[in-house]
C-alpha atoms as a PDB file:
ATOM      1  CA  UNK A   1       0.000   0.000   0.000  1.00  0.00           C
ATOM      2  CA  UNK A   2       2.888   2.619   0.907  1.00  0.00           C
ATOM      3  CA  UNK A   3       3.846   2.221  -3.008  1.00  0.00           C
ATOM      4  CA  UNK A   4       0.133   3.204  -4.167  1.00  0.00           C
ATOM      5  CA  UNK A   5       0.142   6.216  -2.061  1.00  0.00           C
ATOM      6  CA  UNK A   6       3.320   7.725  -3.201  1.00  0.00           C
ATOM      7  CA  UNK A   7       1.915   7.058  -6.553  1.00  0.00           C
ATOM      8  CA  UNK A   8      -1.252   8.742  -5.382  1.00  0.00           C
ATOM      9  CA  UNK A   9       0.903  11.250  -4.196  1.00  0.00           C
ATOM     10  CA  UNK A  10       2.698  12.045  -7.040  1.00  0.00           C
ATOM     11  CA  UNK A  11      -0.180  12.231  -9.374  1.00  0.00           C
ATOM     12  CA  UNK A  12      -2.030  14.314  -7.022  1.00  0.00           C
ATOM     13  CA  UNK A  13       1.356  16.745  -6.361  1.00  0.00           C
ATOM     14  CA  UNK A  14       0.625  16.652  -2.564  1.00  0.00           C
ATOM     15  CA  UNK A  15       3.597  16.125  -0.058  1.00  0.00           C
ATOM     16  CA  UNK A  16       3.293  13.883   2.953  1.00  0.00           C
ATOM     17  CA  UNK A  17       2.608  17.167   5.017  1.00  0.00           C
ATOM     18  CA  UNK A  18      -0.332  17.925   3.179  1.00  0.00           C
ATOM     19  CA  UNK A  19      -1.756  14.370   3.409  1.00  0.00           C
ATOM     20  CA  UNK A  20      -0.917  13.544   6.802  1.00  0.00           C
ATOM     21  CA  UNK A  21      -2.644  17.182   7.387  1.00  0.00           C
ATOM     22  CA  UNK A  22      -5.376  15.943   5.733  1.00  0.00           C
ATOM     23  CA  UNK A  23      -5.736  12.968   7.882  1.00  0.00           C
ATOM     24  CA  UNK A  24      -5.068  14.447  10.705  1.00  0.00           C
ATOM     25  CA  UNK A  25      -1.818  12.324  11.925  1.00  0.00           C
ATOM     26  CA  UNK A  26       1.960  13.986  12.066  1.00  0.00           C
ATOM     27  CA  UNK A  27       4.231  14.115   8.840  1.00  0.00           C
ATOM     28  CA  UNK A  28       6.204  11.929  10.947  1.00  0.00           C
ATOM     29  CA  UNK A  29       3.604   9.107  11.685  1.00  0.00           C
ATOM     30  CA  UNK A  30       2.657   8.800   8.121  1.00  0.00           C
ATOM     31  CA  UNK A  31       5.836   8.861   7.059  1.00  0.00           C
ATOM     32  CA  UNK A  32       6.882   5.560   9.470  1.00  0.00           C
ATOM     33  CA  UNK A  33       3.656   4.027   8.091  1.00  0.00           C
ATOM     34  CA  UNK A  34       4.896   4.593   4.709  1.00  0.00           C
ATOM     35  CA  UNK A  35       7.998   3.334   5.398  1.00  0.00           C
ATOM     36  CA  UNK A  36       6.767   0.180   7.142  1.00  0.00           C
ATOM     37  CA  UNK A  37       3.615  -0.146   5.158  1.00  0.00           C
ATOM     38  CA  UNK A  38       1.400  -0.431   8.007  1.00  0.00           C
ATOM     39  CA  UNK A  39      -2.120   1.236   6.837  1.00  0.00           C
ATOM     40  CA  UNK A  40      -5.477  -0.067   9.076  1.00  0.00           C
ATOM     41  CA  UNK A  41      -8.298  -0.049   6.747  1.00  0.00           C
ATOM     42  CA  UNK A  42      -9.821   2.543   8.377  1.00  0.00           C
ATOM     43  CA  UNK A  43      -6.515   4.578   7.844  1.00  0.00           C
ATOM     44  CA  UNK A  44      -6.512   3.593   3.894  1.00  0.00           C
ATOM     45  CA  UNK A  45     -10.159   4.971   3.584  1.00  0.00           C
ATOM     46  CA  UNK A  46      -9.239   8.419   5.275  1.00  0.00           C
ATOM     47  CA  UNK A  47      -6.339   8.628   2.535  1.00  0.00           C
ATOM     48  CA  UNK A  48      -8.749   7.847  -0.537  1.00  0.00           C
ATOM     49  CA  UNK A  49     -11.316  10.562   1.475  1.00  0.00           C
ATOM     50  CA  UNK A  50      -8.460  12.624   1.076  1.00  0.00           C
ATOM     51  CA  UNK A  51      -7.367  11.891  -2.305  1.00  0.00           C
ATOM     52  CA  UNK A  52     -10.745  12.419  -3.939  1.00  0.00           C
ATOM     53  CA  UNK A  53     -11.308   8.470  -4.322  1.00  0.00           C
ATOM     54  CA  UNK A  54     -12.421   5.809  -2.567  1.00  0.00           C
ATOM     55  CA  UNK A  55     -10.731   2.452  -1.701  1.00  0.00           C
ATOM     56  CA  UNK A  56     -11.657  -1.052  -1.874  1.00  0.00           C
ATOM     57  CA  UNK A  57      -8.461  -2.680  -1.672  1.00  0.00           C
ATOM     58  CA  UNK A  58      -7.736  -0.545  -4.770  1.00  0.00           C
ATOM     59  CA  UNK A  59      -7.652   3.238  -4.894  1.00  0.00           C
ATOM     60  CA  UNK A  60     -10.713   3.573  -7.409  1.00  0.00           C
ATOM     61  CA  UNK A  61     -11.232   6.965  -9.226  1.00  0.00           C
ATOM     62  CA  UNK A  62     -15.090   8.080 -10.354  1.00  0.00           C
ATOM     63  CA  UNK A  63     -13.511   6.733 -14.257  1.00  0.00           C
ATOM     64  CA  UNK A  64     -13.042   3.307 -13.048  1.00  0.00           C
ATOM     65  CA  UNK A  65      -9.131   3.630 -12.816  1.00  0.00           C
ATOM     66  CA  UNK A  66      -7.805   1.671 -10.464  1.00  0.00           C
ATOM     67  CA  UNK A  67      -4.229   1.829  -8.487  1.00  0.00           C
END
């Protein structure tokens, strides 16, 4: 999952500031769950809230494009 985000987060040009923001969890904490890739599922669906998507095991956008 940490590899989807920072796809997510590329394509969406936000930092890890702006998503942990976002989130509401420190640019640190996010950035130790990136590293370890340690999402809950609740945690996953907060990041596609935040991403403009929604997730079911994929990141799905409202065109059907999955990540």
């Amino acid at each position: 999952m940490g590899e989807k985000i920072r796809i997510l987060l590329k394509r969406k040009k936000m930092t890890i500031s702006q998503l942990a923001a976002a989130i509401g969890t420190s640019n640190q904490n996010l950035s130790n769950k990136l590293t370890r890739d340690n999402f809950s599922e609740q945690e996953l669906h907060k990041i596609a809230e935040a991403f403009g998507c929604r997730f079911e095991g994929f990141f799905i956008f409202d065109d059907n494009e999955k990540i």
